[in-house]
PDB file of N, CA and C in Angstrom:
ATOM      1  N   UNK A   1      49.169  64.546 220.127  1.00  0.00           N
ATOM      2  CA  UNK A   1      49.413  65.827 219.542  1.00  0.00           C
ATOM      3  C   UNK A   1      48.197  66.274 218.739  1.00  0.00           C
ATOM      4  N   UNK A   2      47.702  67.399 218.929  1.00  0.00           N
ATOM      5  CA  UNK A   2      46.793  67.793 218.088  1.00  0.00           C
ATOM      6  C   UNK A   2      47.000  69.160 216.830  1.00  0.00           C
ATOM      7  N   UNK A   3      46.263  68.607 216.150  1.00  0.00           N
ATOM      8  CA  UNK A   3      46.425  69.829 214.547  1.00  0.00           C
ATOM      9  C   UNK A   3      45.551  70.061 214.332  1.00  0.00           C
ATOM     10  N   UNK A   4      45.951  71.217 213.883  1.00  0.00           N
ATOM     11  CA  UNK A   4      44.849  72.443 213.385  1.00  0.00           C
ATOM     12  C   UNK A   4      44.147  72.438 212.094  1.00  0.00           C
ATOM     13  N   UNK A   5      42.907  72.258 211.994  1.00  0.00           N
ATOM     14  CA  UNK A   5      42.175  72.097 210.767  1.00  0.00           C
ATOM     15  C   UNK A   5      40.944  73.407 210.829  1.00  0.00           C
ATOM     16  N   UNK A   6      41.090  73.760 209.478  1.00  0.00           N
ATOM     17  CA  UNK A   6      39.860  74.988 209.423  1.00  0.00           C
ATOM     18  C   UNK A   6      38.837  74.211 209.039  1.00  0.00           C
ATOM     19  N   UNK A   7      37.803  74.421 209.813  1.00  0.00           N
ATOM     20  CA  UNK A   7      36.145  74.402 209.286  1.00  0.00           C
ATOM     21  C   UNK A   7      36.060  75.008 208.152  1.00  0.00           C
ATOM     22  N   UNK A   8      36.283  75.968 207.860  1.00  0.00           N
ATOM     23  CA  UNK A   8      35.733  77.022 207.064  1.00  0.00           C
ATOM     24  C   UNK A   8      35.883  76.413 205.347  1.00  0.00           C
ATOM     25  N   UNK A   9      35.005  76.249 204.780  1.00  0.00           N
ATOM     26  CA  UNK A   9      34.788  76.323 203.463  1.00  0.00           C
ATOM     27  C   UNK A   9      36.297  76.661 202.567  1.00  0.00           C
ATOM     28  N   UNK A  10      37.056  76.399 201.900  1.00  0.00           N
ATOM     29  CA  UNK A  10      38.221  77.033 200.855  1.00  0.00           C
ATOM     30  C   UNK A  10      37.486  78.305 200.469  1.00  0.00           C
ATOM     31  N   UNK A  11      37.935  79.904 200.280  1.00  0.00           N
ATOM     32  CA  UNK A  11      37.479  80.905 199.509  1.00  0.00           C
ATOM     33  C   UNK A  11      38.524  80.595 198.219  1.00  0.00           C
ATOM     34  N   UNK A  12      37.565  80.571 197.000  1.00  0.00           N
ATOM     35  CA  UNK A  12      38.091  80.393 195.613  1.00  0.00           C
ATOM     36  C   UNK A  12      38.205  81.883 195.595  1.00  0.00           C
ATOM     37  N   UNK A  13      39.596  81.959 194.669  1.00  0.00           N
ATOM     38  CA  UNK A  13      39.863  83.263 194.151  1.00  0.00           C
ATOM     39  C   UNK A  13      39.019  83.506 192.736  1.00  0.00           C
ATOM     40  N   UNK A  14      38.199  84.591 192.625  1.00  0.00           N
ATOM     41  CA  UNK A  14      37.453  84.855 191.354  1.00  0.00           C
ATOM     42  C   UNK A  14      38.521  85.984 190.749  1.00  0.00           C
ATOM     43  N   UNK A  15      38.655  85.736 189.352  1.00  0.00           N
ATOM     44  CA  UNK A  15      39.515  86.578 188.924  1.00  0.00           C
ATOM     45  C   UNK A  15      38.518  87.864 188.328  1.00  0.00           C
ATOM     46  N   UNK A  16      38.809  89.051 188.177  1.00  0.00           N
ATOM     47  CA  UNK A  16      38.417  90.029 187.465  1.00  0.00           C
ATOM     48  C   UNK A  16      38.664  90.435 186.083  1.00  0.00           C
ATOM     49  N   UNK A  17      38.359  90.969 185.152  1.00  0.00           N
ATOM     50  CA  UNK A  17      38.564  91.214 184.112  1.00  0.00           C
ATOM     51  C   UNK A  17      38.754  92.707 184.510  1.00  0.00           C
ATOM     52  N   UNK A  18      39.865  92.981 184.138  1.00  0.00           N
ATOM     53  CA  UNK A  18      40.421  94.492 184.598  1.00  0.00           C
ATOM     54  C   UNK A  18      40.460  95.321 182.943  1.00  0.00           C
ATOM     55  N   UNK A  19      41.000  96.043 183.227  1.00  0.00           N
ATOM     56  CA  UNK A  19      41.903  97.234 182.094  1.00  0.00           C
ATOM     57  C   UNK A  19      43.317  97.416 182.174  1.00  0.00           C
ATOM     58  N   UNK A  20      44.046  96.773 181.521  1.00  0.00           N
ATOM     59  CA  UNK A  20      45.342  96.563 181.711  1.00  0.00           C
ATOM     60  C   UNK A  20      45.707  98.539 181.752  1.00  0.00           C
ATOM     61  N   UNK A  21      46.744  99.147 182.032  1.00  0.00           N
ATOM     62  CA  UNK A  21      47.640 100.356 182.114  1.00  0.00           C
ATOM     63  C   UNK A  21      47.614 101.043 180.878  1.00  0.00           C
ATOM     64  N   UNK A  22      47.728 100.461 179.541  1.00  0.00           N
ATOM     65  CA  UNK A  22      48.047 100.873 178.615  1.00  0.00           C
ATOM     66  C   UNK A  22      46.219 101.263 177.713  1.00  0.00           C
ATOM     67  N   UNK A  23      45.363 100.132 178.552  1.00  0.00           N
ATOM     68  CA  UNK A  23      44.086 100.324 178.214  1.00  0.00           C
ATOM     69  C   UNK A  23      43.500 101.612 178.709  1.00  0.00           C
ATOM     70  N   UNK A  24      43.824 102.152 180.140  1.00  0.00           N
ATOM     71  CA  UNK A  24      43.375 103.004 181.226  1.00  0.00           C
ATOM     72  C   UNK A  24      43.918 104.209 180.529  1.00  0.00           C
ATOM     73  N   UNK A  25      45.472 103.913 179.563  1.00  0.00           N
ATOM     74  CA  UNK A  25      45.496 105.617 179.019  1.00  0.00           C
ATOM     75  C   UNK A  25      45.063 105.994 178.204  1.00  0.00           C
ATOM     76  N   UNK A  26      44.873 104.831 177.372  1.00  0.00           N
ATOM     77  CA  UNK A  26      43.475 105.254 176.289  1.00  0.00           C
ATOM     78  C   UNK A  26      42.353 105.681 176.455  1.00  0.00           C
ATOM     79  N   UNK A  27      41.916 105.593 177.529  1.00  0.00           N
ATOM     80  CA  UNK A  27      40.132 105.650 177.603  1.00  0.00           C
ATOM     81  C   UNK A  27      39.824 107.094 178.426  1.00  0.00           C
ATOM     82  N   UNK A  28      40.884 107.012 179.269  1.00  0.00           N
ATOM     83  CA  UNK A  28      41.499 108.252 180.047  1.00  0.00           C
ATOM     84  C   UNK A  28      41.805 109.670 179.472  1.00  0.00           C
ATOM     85  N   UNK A  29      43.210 109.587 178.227  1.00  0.00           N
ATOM     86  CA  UNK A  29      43.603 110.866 177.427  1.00  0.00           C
ATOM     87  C   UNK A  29      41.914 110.779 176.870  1.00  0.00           C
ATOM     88  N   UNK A  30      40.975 109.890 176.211  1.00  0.00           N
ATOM     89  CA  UNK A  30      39.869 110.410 175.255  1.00  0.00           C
ATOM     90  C   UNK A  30      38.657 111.265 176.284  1.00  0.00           C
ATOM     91  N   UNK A  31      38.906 110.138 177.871  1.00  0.00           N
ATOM     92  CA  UNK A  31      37.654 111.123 178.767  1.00  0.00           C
ATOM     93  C   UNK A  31      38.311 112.880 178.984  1.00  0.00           C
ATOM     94  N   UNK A  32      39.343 112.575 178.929  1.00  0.00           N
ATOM     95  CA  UNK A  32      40.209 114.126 178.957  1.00  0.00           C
ATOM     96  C   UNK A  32      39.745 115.262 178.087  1.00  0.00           C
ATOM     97  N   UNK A  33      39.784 114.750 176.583  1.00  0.00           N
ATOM     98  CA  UNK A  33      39.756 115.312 175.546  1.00  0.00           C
ATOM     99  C   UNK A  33      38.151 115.580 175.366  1.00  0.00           C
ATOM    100  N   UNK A  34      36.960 114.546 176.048  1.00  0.00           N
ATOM    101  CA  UNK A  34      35.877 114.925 176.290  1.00  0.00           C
ATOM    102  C   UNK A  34      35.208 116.186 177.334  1.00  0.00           C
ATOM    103  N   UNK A  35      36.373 115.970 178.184  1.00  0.00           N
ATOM    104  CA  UNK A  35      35.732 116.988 179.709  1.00  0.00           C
ATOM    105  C   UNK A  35      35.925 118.427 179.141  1.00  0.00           C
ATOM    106  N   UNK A  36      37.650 118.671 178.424  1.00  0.00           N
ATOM    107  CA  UNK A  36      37.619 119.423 178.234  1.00  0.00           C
ATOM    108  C   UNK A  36      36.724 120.267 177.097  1.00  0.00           C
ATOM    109  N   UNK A  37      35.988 119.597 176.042  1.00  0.00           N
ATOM    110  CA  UNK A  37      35.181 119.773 175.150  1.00  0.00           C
ATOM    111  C   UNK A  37      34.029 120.455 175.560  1.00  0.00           C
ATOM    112  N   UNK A  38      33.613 119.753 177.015  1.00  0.00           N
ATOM    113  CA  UNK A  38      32.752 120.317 177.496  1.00  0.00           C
ATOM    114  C   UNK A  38      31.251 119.173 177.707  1.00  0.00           C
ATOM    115  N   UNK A  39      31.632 117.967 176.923  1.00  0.00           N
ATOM    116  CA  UNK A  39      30.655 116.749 176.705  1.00  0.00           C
ATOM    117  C   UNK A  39      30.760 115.963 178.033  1.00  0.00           C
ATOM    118  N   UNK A  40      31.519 115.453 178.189  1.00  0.00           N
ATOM    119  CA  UNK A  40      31.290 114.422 179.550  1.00  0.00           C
ATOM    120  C   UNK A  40      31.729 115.172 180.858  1.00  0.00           C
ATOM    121  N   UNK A  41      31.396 114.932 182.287  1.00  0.00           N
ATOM    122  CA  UNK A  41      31.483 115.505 183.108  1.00  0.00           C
ATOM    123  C   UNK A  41      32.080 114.528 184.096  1.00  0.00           C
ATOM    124  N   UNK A  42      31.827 112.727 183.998  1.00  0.00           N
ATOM    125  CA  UNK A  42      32.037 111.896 184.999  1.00  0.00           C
ATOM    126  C   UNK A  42      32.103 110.771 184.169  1.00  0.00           C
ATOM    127  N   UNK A  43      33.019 109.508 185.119  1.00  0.00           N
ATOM    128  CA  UNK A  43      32.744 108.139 184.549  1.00  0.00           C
ATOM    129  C   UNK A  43      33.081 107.559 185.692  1.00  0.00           C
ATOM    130  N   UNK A  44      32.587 106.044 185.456  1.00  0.00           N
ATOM    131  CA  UNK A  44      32.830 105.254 186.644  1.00  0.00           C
ATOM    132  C   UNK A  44      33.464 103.531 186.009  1.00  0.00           C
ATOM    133  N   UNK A  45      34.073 103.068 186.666  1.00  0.00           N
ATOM    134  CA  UNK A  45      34.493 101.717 186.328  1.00  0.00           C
ATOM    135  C   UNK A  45      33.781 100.735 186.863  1.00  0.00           C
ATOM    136  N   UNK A  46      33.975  99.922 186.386  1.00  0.00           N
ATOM    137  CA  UNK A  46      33.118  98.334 186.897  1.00  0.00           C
ATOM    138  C   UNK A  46      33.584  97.257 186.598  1.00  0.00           C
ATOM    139  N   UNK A  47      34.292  96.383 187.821  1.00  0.00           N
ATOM    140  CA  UNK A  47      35.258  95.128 187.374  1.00  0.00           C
ATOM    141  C   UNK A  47      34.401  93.861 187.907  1.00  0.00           C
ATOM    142  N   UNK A  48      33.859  93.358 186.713  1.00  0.00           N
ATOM    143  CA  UNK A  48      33.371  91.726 187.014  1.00  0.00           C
ATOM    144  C   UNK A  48      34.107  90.644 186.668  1.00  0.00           C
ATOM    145  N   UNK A  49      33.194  90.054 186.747  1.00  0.00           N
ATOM    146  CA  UNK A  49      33.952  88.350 186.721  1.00  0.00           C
ATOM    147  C   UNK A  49      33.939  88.161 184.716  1.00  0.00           C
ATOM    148  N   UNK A  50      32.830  88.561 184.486  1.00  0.00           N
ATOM    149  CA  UNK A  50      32.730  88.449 182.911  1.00  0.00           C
ATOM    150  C   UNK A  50      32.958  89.549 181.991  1.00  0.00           C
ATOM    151  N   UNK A  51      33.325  90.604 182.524  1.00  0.00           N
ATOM    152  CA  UNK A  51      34.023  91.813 181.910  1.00  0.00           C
ATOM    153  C   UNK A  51      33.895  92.895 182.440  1.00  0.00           C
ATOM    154  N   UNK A  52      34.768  94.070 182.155  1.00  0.00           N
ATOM    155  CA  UNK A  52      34.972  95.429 183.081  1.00  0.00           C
ATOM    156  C   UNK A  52      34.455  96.489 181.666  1.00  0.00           C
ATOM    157  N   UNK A  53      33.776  97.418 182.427  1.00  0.00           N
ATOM    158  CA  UNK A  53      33.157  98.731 182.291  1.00  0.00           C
ATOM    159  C   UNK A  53      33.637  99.981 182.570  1.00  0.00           C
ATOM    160  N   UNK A  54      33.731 100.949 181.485  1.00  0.00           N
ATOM    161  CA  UNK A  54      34.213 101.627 181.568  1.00  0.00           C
ATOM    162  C   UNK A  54      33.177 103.208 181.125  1.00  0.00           C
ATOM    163  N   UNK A  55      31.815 103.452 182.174  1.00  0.00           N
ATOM    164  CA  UNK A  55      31.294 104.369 181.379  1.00  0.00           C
ATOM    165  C   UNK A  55      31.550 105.895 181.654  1.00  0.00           C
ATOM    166  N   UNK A  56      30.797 106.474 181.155  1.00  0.00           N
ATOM    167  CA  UNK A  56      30.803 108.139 180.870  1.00  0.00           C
ATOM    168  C   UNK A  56      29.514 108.873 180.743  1.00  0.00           C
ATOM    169  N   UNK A  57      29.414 109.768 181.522  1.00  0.00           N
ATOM    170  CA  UNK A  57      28.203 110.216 182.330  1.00  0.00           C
ATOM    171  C   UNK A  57      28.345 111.805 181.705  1.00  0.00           C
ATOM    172  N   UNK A  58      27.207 112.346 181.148  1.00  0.00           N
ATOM    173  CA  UNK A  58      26.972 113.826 180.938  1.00  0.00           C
ATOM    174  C   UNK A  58      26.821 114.530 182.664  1.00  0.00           C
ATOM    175  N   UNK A  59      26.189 113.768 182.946  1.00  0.00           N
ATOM    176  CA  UNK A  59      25.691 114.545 184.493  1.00  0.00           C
ATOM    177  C   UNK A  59      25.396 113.017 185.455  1.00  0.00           C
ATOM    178  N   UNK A  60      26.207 113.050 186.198  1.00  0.00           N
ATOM    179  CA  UNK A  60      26.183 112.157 187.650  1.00  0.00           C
ATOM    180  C   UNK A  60      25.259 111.585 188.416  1.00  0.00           C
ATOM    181  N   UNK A  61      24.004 112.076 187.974  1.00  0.00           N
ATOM    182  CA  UNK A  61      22.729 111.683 188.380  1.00  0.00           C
ATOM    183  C   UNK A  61      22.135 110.522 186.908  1.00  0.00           C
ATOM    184  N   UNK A  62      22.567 110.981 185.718  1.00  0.00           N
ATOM    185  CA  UNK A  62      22.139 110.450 184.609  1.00  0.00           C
ATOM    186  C   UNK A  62      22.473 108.736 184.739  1.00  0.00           C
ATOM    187  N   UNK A  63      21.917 108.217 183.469  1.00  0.00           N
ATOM    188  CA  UNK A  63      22.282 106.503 182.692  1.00  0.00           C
ATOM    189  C   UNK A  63      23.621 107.067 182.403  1.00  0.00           C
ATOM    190  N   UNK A  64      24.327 106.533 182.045  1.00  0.00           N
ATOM    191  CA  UNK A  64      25.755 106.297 180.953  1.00  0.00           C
ATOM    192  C   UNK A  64      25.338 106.887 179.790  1.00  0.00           C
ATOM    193  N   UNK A  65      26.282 107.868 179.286  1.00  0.00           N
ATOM    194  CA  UNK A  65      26.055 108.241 177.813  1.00  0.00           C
ATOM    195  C   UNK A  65      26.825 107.343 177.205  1.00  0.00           C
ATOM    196  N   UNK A  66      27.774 106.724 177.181  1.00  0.00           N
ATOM    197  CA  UNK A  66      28.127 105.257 176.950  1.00  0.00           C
ATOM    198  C   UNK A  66      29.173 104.660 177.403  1.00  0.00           C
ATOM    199  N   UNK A  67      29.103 103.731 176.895  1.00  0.00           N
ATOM    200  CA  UNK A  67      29.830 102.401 177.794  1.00  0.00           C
ATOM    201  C   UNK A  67      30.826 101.271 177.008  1.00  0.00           C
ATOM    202  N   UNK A  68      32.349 101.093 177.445  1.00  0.00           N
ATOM    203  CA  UNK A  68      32.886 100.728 176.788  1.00  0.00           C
ATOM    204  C   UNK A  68      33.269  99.574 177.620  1.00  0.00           C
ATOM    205  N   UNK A  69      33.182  98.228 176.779  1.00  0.00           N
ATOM    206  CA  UNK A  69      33.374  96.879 177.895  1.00  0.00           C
ATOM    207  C   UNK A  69      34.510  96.244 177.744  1.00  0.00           C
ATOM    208  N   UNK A  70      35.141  95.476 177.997  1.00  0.00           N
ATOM    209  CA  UNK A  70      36.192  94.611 177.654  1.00  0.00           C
ATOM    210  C   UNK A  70      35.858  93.270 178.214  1.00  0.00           C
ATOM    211  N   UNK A  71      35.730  92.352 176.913  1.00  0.00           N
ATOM    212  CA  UNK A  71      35.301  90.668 177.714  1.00  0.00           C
ATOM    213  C   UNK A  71      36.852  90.330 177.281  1.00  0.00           C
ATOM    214  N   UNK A  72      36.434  89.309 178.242  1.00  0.00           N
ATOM    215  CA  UNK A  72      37.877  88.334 178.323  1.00  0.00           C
ATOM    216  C   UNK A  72      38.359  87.479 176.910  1.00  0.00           C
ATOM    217  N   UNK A  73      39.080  87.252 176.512  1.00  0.00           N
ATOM    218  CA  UNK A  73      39.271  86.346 175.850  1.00  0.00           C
ATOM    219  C   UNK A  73      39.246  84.876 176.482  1.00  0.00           C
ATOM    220  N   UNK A  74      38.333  83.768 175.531  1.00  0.00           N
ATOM    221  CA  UNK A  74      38.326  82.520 176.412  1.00  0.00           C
ATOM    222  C   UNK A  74      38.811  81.406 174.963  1.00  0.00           C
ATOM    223  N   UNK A  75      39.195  80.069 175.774  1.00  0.00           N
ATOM    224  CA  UNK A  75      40.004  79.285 174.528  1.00  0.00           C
ATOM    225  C   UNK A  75      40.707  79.824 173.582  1.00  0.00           C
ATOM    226  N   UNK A  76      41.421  80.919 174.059  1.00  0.00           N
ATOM    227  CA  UNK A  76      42.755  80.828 172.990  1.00  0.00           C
ATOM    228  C   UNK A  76      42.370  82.273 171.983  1.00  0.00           C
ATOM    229  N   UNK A  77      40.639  82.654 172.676  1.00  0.00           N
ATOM    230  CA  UNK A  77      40.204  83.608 171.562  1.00  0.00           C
ATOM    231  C   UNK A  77      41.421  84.672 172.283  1.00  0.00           C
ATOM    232  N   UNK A  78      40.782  85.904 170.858  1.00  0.00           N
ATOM    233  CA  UNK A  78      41.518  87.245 171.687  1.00  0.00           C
ATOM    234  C   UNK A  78      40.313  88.081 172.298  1.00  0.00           C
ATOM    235  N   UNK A  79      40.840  89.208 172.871  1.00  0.00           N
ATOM    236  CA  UNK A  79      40.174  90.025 173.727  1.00  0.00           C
ATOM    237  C   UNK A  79      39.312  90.702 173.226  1.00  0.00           C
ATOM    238  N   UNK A  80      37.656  90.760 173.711  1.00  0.00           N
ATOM    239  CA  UNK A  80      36.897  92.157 172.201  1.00  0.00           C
ATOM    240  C   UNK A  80      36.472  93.401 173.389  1.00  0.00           C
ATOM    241  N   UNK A  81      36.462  94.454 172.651  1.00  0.00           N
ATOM    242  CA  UNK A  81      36.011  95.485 172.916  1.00  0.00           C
ATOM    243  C   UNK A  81      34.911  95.696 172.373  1.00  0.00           C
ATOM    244  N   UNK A  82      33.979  96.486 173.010  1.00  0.00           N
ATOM    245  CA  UNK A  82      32.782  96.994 172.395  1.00  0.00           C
ATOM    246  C   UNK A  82      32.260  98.249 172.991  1.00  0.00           C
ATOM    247  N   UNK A  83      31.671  98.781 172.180  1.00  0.00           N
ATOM    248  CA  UNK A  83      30.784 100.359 173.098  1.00  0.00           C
ATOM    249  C   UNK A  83      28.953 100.516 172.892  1.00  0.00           C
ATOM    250  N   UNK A  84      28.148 101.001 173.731  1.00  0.00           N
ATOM    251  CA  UNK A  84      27.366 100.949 173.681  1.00  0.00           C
ATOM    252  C   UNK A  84      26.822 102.610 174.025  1.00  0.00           C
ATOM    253  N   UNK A  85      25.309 102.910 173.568  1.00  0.00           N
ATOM    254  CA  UNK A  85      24.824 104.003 174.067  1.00  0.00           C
ATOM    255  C   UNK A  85      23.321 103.279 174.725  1.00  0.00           C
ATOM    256  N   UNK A  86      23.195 103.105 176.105  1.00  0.00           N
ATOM    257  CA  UNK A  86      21.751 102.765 176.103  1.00  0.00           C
ATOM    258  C   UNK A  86      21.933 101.179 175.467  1.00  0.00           C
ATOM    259  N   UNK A  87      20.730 100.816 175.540  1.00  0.00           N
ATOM    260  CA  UNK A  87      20.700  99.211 175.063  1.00  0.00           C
ATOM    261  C   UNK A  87      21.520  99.143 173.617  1.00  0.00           C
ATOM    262  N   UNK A  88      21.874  99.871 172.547  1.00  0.00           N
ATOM    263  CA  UNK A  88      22.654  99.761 171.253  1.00  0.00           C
ATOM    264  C   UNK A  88      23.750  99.662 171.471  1.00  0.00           C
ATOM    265  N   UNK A  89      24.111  98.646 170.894  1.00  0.00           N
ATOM    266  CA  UNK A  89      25.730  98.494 170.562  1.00  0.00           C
ATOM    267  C   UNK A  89      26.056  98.905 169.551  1.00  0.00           C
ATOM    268  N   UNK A  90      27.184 100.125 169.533  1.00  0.00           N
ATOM    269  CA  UNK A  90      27.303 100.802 168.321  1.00  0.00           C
ATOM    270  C   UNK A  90      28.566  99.780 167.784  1.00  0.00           C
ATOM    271  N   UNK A  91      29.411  99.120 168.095  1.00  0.00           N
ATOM    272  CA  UNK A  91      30.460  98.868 167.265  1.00  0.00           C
ATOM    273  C   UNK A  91      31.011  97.781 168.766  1.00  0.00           C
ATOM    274  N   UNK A  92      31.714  96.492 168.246  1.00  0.00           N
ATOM    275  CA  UNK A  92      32.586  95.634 168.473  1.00  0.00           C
ATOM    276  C   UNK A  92      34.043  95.463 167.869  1.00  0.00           C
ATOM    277  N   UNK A  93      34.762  95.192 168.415  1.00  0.00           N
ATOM    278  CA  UNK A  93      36.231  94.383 167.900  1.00  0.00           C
ATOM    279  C   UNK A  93      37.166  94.391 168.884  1.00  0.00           C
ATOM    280  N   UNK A  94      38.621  93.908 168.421  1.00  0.00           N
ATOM    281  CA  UNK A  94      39.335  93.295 168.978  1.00  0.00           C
ATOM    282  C   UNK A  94      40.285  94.686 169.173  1.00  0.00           C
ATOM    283  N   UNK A  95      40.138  95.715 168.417  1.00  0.00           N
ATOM    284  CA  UNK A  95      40.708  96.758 169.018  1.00  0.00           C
ATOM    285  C   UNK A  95      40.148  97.965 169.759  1.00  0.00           C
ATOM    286  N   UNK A  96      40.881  98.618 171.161  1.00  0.00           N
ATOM    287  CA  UNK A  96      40.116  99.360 171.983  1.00  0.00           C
ATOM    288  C   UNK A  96      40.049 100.409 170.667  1.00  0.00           C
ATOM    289  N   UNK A  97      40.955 101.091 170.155  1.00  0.00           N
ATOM    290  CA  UNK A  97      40.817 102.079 169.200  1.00  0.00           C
ATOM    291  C   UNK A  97      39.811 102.034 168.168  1.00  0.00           C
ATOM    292  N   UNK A  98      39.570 100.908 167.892  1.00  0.00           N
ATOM    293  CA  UNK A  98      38.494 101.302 166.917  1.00  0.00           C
ATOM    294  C   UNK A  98      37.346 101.409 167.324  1.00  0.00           C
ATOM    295  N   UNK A  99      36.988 100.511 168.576  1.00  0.00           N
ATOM    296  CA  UNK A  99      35.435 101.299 169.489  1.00  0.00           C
ATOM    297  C   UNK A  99      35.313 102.423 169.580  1.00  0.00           C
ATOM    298  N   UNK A 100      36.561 102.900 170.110  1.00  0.00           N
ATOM    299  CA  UNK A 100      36.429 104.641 170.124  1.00  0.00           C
ATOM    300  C   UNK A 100      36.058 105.497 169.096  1.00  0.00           C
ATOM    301  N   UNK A 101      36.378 105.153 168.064  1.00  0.00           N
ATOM    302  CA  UNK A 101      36.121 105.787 166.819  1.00  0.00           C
ATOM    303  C   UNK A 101      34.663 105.460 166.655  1.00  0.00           C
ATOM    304  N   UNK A 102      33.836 104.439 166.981  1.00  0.00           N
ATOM    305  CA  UNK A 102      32.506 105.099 166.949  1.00  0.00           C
ATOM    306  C   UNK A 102      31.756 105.594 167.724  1.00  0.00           C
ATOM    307  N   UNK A 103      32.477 106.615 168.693  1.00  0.00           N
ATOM    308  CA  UNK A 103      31.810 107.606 169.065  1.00  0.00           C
ATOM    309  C   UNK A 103      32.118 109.003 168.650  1.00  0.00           C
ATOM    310  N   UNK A 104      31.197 109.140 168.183  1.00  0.00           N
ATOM    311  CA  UNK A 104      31.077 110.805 166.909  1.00  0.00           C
ATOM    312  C   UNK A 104      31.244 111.940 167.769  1.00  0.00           C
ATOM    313  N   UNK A 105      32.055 112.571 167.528  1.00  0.00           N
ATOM    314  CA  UNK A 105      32.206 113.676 167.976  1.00  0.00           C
ATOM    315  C   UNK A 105      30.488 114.923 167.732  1.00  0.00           C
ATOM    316  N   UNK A 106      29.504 115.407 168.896  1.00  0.00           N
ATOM    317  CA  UNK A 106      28.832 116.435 168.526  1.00  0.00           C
ATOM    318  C   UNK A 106      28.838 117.485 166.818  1.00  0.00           C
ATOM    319  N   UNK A 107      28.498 117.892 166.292  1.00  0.00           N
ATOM    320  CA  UNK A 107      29.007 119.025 165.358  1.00  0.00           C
ATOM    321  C   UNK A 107      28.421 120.424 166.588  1.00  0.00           C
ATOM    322  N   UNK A 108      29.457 121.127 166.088  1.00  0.00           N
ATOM    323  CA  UNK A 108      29.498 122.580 167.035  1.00  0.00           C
ATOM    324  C   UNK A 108      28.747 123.660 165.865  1.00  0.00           C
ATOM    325  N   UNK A 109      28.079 124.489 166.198  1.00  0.00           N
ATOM    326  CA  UNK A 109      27.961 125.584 165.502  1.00  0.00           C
ATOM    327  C   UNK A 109      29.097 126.500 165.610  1.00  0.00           C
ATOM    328  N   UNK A 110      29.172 127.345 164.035  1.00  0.00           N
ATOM    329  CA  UNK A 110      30.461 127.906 163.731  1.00  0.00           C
ATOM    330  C   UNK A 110      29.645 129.296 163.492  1.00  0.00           C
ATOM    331  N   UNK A 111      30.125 130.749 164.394  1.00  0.00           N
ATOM    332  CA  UNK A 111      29.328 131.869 164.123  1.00  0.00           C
ATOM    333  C   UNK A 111      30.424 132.412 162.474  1.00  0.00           C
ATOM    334  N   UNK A 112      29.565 132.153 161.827  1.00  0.00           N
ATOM    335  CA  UNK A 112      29.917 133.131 160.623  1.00  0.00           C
ATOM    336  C   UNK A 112      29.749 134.835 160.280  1.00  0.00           C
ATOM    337  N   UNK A 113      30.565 135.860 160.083  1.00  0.00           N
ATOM    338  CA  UNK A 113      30.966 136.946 160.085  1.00  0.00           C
ATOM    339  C   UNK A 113      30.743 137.330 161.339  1.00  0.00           C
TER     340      UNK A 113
END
């Protein structure tokens, strides 16, 4: 009787570091609240093995006007968030909300009389 054996190498499953649902409506209602402002125009996601990306583009051809990451938590740590503009990291922590908060809203000019 003969059995069937694969040649082929095992494919290991690599896991991703995603954006859980509740992360995606956060980052989402704020790109909302940006488009409509008139500041961001585009963003794109990026799911790796060592953390997912979440940036935001003035114009589609441009770098990232910035970039919000999520690393994994490893040994028991918890999860950090961070945002960046360009090589600066403006702010880290363990909450998505408070990354957000350091990105400053423009000041608008206000026509007086």
């Amino acid at each position: 009787m003969s059995s069937r054996q694969s040649l082929s190498k095992p494919h290991r499953k690599t896991r991703q570091v995603t954006f859980s649902r509740n992360e995606l409506r956060i980052l989402l209602n704020e790109y909302s609240r940006r488009v409509a402002a008139g500041e961001w125009r585009d963003y794109a996601i990026d799911l790796c093995r060592d953390r997912a990306v979440f940036s935001v583009f003035r114009h589609t051809a441009e770098h990232p006007l910035y970039s919000i990451e999520k690393f994994p938590g490893k040994g028991g740590r918890p999860e950090r968030y961070a945002v960046s503009r360009g090589p600066q990291r403006l702010k880290q922590s363990q909450n998505l909300n408070d990354v957000l908060g350091a990105i400053e809203r423009r000041p608008r000019l206000v026509a007086i009389g």
